[in-house]
Protein backbone atom coordinates (compact mmCIF):
# COMPACT_ATOMS: atom_id res chain seq x y z
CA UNK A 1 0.00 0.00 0.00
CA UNK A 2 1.02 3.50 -0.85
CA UNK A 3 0.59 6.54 0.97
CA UNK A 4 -1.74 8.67 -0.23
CA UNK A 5 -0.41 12.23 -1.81
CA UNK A 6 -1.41 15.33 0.57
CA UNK A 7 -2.34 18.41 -1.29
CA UNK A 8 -0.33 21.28 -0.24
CA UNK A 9 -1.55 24.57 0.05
CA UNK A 10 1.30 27.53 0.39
CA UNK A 11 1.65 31.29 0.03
CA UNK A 12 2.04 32.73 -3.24
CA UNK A 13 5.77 33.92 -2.27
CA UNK A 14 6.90 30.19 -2.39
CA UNK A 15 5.39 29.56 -6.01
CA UNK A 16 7.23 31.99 -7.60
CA UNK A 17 10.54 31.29 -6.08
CA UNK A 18 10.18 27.71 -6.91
CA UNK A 19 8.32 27.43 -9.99
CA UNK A 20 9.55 31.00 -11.68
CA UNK A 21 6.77 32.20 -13.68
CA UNK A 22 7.98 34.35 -16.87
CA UNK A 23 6.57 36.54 -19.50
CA UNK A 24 5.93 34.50 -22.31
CA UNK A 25 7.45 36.19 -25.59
CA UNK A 26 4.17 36.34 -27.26
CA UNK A 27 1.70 37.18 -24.16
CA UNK A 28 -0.80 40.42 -26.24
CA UNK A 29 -1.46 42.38 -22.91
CA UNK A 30 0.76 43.35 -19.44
CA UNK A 31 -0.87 42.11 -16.59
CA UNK A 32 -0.22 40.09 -13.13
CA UNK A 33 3.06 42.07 -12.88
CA UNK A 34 3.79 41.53 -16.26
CA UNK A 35 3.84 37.67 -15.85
CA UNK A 36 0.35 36.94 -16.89
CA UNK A 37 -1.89 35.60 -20.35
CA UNK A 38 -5.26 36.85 -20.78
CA UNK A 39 -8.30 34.86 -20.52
CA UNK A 40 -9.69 35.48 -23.91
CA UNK A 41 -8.10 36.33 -27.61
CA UNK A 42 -4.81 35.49 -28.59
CA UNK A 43 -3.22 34.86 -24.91
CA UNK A 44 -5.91 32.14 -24.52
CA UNK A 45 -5.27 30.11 -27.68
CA UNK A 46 -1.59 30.45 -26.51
CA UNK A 47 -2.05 29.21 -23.22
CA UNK A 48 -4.25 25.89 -25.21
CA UNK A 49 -0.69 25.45 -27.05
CA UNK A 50 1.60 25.70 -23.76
CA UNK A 51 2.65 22.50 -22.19
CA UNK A 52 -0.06 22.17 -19.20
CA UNK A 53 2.77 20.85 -16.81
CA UNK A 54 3.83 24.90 -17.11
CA UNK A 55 0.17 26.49 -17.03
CA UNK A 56 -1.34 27.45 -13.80
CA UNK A 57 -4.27 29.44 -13.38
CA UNK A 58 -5.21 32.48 -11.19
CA UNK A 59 -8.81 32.15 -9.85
CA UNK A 60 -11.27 34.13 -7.04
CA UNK A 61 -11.58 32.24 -4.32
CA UNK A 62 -15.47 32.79 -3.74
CA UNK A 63 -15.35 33.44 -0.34
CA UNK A 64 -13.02 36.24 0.20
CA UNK A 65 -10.76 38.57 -1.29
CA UNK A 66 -7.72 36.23 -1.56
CA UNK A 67 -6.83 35.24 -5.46
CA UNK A 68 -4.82 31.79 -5.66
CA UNK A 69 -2.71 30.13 -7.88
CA UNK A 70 -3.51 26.57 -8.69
CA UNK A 71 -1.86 24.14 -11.48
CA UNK A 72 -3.00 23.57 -14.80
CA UNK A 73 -5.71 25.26 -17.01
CA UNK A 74 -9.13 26.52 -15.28
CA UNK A 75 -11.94 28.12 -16.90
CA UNK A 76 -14.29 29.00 -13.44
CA UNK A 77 -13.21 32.36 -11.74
CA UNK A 78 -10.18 32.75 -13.34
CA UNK A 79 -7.79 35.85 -13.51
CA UNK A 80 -5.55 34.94 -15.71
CA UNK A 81 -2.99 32.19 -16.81
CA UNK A 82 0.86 31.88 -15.61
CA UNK A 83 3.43 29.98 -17.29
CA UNK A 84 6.26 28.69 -15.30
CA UNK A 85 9.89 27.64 -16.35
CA UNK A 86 9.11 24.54 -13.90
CA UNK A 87 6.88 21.77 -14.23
CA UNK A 88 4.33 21.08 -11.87
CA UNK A 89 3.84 17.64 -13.52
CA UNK A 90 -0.23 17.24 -11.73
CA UNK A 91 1.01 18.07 -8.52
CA UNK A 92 -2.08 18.99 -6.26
CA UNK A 93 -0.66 22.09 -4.78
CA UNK A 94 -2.45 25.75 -4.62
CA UNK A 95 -0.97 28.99 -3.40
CA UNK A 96 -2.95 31.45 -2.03
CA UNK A 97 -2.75 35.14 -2.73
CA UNK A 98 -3.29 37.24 -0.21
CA UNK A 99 -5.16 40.33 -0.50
CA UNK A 100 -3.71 42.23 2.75
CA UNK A 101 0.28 41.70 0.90
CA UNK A 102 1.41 39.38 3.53
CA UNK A 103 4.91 37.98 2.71
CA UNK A 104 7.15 35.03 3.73
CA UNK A 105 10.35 35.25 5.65
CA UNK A 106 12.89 33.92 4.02
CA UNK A 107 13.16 30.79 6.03
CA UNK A 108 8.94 30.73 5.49
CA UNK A 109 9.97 30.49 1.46
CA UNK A 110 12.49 27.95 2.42
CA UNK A 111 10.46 25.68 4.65
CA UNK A 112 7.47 25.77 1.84
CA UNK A 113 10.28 24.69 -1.13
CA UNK A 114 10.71 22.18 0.94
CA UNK A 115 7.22 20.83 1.16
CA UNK A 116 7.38 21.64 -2.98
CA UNK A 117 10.17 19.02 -3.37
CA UNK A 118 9.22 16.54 -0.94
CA UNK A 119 5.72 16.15 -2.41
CA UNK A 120 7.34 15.94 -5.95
CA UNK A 121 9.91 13.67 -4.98
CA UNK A 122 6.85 11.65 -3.60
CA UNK A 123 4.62 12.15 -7.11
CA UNK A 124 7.44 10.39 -8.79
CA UNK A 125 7.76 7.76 -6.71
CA UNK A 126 4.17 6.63 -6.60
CA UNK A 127 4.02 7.75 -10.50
CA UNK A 128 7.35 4.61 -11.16
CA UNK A 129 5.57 2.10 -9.25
């Protein structure tokens, strides 16, 4: 018997140092700090294109005024679409976006990377058995 995979869920500051979201060359507008694809037009058929191991998607939460970051392509209360120079190869991991600007410590970020590998390094294992 395996163990069963826990889904994370982490602050937005650890995402970006582990997964490095980046401007894609042909992203048509400037938003999300620059990083982000637009949910309709050109930006959208892109993001269809993209490797979905790179694509996460913003979304409203719902139930309050956090935003959050969670792997692969959504259509429901999205923001917009990231693209990451990491894979997140179906790991069930979502980073929440804090409206109030809260940020890590820098032994927060590292602790959270942490979690990141170990639950990768775990998605492998049960993925080769």
């Amino acid at each position: 018997m395996t163990d069963a995979i826990t889904p994370l869920i982490l602050h937005e500051d650890s995402f970006y140092e582990f997964f490095v979201p980046y401007r894609h060359p042909e992203a048509a507008h400037d938003i999300w700090g620059g990083h982000g694809l637009e949910t309709f037009g050109a930006d959208l058929e892109l993001v269809r294109s993209l490797d979905q191991n790179h694509v996460w998607t913003v979304v409203e939460s719902g139930c309050d005024n956090d935003l959050w970051i969670t792997s692969g392509f959504h259509y429901v209360n999205r923001i917009c679409y990231l693209v990451t120079e990491k894979a997140h190869d179906g790991l069930m991991v979502d980073f929440r976006v804090p409206h109030n600007m809260r940020s890590l410590t820098p032994l927060g970020v590292k602790r959270q990377m942490m979690k990141i590998k170990r639950s990768l390094n775990q998605l492998k294992t049960v993925g080769a058995q």
